[in-house]
N, C-alpha and C. Protein backbone atom coordinates (compact mmCIF):
# COMPACT_ATOMS: atom_id res chain seq x y z
N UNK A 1 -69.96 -25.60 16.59
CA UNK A 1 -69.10 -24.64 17.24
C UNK A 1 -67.87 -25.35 17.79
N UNK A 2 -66.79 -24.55 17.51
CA UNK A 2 -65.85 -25.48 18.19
C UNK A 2 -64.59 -24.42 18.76
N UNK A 3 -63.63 -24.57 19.89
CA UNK A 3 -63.37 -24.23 20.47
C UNK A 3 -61.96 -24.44 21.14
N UNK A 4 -60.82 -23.75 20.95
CA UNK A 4 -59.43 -24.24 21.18
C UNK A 4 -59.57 -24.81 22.43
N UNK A 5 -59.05 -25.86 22.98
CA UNK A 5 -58.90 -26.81 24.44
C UNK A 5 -58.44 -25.74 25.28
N UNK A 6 -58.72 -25.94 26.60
CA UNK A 6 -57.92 -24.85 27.43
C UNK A 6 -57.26 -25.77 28.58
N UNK A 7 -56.28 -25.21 28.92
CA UNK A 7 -55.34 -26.24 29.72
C UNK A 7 -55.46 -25.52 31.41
N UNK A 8 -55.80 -26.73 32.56
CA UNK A 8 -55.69 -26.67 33.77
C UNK A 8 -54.49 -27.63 34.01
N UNK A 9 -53.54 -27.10 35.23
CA UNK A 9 -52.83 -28.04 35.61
C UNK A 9 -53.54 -28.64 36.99
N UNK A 10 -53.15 -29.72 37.05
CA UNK A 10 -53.39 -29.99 38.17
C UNK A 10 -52.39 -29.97 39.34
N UNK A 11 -52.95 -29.97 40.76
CA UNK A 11 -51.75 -29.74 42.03
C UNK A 11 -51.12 -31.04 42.47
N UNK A 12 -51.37 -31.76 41.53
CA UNK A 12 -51.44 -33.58 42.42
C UNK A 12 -51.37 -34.80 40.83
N UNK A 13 -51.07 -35.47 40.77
CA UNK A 13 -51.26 -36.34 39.92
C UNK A 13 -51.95 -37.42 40.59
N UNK A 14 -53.25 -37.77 39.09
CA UNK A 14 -54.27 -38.16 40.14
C UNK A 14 -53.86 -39.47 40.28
N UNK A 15 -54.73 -40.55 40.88
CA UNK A 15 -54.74 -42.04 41.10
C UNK A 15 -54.80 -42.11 39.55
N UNK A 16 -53.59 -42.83 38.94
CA UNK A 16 -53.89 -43.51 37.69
C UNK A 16 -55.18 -43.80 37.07
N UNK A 17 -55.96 -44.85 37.67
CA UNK A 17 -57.36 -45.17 36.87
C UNK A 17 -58.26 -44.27 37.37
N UNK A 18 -58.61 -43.11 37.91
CA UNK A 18 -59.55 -42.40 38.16
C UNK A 18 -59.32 -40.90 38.27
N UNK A 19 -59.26 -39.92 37.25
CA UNK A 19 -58.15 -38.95 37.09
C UNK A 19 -59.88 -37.98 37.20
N UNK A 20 -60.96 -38.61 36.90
CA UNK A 20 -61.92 -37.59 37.65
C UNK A 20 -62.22 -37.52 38.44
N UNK A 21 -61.37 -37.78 39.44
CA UNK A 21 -61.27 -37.58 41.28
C UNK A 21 -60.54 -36.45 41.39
N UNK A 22 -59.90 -36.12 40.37
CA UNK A 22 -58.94 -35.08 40.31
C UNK A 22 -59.39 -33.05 40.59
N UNK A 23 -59.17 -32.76 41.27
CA UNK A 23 -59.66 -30.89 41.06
C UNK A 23 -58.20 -30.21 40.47
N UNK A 24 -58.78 -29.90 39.47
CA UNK A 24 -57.54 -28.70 38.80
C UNK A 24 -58.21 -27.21 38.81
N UNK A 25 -57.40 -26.53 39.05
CA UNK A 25 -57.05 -25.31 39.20
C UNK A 25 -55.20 -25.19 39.03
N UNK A 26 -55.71 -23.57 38.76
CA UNK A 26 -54.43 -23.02 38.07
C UNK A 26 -53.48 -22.93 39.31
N UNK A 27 -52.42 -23.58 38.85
CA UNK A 27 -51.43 -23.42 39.71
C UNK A 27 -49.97 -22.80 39.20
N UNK A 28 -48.91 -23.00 40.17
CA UNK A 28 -47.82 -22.75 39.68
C UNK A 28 -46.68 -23.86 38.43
N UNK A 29 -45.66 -22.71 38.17
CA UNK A 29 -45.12 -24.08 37.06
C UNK A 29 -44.59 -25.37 37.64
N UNK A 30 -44.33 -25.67 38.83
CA UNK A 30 -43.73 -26.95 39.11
C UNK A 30 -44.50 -27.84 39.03
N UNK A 31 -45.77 -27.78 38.76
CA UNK A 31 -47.00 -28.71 38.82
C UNK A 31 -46.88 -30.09 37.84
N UNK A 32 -46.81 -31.51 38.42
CA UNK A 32 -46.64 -32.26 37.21
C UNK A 32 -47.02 -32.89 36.11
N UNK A 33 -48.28 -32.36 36.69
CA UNK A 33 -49.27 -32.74 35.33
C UNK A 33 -50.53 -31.60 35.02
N UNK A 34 -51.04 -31.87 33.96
CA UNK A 34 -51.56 -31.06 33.40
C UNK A 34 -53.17 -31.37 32.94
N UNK A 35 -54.40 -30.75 32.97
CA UNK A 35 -55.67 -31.73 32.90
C UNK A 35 -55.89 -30.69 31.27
N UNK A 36 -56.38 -31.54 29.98
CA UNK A 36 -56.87 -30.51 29.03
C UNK A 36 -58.40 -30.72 28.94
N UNK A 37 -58.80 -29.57 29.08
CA UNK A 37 -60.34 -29.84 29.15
C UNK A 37 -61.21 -28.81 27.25
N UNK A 38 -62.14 -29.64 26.74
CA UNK A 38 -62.76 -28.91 25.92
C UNK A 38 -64.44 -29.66 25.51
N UNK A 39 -64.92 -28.72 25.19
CA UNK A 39 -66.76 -29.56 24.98
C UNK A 39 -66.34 -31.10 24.68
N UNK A 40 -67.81 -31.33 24.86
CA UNK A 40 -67.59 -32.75 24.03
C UNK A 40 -67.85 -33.12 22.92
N UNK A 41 -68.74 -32.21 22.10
CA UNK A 41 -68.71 -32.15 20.71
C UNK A 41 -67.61 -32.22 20.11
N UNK A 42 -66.33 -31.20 20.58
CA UNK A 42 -65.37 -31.24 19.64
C UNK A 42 -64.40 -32.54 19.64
N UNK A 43 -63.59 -32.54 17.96
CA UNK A 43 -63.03 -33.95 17.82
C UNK A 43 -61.87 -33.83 18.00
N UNK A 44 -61.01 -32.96 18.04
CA UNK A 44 -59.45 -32.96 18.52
C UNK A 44 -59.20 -33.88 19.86
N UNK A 45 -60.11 -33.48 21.21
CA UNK A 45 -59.53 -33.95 22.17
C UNK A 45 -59.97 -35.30 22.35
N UNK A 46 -60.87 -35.94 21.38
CA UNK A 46 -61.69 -37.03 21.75
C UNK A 46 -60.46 -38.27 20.97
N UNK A 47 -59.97 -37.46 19.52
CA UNK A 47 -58.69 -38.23 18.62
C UNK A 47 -57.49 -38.52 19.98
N UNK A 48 -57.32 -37.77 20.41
CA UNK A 48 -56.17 -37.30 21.44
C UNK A 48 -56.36 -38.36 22.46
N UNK A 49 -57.23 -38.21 22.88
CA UNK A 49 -58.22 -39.53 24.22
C UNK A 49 -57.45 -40.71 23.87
N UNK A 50 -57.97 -40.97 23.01
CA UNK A 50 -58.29 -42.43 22.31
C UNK A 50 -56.75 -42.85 21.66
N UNK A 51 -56.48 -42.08 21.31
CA UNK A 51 -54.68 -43.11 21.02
C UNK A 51 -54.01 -42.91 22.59
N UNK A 52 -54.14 -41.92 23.36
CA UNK A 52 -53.37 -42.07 24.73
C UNK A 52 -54.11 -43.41 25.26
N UNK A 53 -55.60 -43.57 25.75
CA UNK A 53 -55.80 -44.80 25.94
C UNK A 53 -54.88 -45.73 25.44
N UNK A 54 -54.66 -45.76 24.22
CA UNK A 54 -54.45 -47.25 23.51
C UNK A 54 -53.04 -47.45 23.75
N UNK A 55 -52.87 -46.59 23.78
CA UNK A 55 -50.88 -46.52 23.35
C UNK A 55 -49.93 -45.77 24.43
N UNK A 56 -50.69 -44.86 24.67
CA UNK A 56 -49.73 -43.95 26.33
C UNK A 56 -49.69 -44.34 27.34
N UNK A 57 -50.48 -45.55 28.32
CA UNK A 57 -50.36 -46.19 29.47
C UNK A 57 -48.83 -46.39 29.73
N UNK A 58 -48.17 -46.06 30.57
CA UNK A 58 -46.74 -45.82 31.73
C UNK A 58 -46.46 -47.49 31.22
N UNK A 59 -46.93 -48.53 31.46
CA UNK A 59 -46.75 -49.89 31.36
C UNK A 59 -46.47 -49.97 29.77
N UNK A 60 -46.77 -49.48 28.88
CA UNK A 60 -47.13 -49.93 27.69
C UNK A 60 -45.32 -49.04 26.89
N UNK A 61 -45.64 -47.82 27.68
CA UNK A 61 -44.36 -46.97 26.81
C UNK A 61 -42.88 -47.19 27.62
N UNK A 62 -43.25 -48.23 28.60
CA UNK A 62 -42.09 -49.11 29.33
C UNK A 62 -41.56 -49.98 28.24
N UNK A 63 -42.94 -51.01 28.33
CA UNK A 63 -42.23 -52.07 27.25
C UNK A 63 -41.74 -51.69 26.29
N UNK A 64 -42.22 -50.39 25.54
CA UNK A 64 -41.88 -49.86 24.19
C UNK A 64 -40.31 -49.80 23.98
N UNK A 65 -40.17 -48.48 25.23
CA UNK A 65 -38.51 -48.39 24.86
C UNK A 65 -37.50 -49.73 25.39
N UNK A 66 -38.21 -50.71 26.59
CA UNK A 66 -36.79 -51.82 26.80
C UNK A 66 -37.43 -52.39 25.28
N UNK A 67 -38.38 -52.25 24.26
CA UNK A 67 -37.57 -53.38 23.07
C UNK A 67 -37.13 -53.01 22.25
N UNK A 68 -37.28 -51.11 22.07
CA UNK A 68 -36.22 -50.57 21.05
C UNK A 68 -34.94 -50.34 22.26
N UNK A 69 -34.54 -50.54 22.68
CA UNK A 69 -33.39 -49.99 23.31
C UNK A 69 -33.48 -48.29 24.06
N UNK A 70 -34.20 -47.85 24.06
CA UNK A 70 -34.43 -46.81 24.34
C UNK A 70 -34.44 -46.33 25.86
N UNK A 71 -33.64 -44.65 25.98
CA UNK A 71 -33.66 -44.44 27.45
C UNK A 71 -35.05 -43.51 27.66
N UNK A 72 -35.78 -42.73 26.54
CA UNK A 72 -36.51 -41.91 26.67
C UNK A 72 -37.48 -42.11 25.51
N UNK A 73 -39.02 -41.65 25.45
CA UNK A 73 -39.75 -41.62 24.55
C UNK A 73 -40.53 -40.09 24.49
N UNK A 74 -40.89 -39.31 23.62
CA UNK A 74 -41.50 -38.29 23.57
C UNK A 74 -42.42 -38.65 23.77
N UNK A 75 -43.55 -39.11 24.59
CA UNK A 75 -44.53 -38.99 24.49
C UNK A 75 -45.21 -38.86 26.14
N UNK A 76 -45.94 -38.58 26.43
CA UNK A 76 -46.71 -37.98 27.66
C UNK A 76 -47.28 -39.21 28.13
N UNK A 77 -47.06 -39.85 29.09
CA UNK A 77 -47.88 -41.23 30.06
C UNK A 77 -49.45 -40.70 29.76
N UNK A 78 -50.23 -41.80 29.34
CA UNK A 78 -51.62 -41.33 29.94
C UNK A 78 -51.69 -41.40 31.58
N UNK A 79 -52.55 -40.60 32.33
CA UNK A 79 -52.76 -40.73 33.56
C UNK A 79 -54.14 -40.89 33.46
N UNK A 80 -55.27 -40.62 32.70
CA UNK A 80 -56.67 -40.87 33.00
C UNK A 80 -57.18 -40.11 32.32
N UNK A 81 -58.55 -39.85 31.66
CA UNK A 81 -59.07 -39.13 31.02
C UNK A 81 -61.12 -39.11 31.32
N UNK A 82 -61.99 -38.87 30.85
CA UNK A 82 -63.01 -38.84 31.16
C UNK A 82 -63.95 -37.53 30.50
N UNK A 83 -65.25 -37.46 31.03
CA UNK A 83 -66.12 -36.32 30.58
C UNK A 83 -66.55 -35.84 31.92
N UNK A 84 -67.40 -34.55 32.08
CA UNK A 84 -67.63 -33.98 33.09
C UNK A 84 -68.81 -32.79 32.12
N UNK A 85 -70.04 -32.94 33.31
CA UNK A 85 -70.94 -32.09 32.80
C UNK A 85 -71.13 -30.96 34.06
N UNK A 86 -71.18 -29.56 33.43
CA UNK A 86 -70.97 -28.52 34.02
C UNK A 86 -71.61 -27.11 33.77
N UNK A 87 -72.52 -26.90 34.74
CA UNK A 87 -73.54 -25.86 33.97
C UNK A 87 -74.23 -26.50 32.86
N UNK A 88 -75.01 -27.54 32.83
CA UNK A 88 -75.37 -28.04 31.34
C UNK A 88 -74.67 -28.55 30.09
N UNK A 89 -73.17 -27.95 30.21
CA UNK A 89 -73.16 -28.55 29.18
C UNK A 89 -71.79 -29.32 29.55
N UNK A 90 -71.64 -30.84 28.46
CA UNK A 90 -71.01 -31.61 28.81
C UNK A 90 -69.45 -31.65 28.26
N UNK A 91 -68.25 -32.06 28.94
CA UNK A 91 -67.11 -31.78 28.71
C UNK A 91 -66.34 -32.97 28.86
N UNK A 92 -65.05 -33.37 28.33
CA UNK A 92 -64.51 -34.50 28.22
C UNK A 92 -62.99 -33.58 28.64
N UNK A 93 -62.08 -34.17 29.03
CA UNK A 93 -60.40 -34.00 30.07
C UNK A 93 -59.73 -35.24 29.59
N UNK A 94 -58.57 -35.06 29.36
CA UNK A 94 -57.33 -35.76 30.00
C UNK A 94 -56.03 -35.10 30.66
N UNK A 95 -55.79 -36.44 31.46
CA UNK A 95 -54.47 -35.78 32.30
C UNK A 95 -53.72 -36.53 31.68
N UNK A 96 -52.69 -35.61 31.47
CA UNK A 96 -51.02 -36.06 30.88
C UNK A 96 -49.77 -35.29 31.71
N UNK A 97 -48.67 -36.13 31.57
CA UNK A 97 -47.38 -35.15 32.34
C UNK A 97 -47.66 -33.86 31.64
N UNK A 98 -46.94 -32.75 32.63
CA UNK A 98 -46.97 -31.46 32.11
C UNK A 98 -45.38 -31.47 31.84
N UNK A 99 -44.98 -30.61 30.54
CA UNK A 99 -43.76 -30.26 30.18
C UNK A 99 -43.83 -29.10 29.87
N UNK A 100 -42.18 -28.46 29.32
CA UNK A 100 -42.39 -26.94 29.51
C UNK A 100 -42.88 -26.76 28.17
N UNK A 101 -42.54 -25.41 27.46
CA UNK A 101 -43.25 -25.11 26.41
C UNK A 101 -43.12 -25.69 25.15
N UNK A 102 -44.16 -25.64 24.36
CA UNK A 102 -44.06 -26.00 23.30
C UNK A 102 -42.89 -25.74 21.85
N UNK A 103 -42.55 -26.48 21.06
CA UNK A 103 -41.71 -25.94 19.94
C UNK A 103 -42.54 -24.36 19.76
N UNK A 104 -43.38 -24.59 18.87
CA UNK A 104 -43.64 -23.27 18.51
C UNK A 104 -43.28 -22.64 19.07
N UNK A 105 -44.01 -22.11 20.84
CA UNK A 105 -43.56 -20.96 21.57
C UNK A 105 -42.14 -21.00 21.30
N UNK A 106 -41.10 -21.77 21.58
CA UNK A 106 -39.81 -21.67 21.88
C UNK A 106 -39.23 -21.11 20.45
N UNK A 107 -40.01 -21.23 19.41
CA UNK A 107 -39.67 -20.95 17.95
C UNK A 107 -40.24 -18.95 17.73
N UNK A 108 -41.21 -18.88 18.48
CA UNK A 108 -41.11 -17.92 18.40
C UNK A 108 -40.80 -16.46 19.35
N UNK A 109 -40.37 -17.24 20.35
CA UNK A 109 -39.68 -16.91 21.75
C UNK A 109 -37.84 -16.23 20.95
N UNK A 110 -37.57 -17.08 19.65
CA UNK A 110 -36.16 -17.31 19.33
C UNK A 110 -36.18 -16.37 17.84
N UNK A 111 -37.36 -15.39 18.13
CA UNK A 111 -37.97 -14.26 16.65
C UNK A 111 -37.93 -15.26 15.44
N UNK A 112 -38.14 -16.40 15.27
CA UNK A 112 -38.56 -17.22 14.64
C UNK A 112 -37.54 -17.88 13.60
N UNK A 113 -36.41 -17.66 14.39
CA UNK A 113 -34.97 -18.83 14.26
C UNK A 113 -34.49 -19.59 15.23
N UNK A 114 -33.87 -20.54 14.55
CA UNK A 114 -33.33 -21.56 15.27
C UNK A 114 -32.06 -21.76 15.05
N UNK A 115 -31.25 -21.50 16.26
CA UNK A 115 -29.44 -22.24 14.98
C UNK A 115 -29.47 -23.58 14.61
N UNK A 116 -29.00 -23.57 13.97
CA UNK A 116 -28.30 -24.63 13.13
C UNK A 116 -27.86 -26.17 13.86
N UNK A 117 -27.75 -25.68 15.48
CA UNK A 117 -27.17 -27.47 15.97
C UNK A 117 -28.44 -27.44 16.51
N UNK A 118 -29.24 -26.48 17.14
CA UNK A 118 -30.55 -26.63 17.39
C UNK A 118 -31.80 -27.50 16.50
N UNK A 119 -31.64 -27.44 14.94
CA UNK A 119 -32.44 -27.94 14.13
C UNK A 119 -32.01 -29.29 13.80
N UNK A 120 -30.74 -29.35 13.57
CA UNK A 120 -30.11 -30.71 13.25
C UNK A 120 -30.27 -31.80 14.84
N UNK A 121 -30.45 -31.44 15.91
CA UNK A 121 -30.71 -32.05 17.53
C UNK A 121 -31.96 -32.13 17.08
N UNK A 122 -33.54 -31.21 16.85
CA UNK A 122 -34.81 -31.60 16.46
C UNK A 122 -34.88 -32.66 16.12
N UNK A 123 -34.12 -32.72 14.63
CA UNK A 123 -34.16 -33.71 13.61
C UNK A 123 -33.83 -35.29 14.20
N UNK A 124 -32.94 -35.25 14.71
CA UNK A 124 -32.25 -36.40 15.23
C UNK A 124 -33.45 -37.02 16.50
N UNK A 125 -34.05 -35.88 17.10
CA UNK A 125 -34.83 -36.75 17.76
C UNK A 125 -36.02 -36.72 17.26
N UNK A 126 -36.51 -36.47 16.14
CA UNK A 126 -37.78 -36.79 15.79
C UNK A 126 -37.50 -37.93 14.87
N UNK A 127 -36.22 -38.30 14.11
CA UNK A 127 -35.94 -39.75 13.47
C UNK A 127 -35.69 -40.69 14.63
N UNK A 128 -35.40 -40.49 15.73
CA UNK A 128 -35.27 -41.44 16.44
C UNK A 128 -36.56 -41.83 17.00
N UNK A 129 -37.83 -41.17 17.09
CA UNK A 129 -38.91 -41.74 17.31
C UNK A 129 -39.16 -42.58 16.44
């Protein structure tokens, strides 16, 4: 069985290494981070885990951009991640910055066009990753 992730923000960004100290509940949009929680069977959030471990640490996507030259990176800091068992059954979270909406929504927020300096700006920053 498997099951789309459902997203809590959290009110606080937690202590870096211990982000299951953390209580999320739904809050408002200024909130700066975001906790995604789904079973632990499923493999999306566990793929997701595991390269933020390796590769998203704040220290790590520092060094990244001073050695490309870079002022910004798309990608979300890890803040902590973990499992949590609840009512029986067991669940795995990570916290990442929260940003606003996704392409899609915004793609289909826009009846499912984009102008033209809009797509060519995409482009430019997805080659620059």
């Amino acid at each position: 069985m498997t099951t789309k992730p459902q997203i809590c923000e959290s009110p606080r960004r937690a202590d870096r290494t211990a982000a299951s100290d953390n209580t999320a509940r739904p809050v408002g949009p200024d909130t700066p981070s975001v906790i995604k929680v789904e079973p632990h069977q499923n493999g999306p959030l566990f793929v997701e885990m595991n390269f933020y471990v390796r590769s998203a640490k704040p220290s790590l996507i520092e060094e990244w951009k001073q050695q490309k030259g870079l002022t910004h990176l798309g990608l979300s800091p890890y803040h902590g991640s973990g499992s949590h068992v609840y009512h029986g059954e067991r669940y795995r979270f990570i916290v990442i910055d929260r940003y606003g909406p996704d392409l899609n929504k915004l793609f289909l927020q826009s009846n499912r066009r984009f102008h033209l300096k809009t797509v060519l700006y995409l482009g430019i920053q997805i080659v620059s990753c």
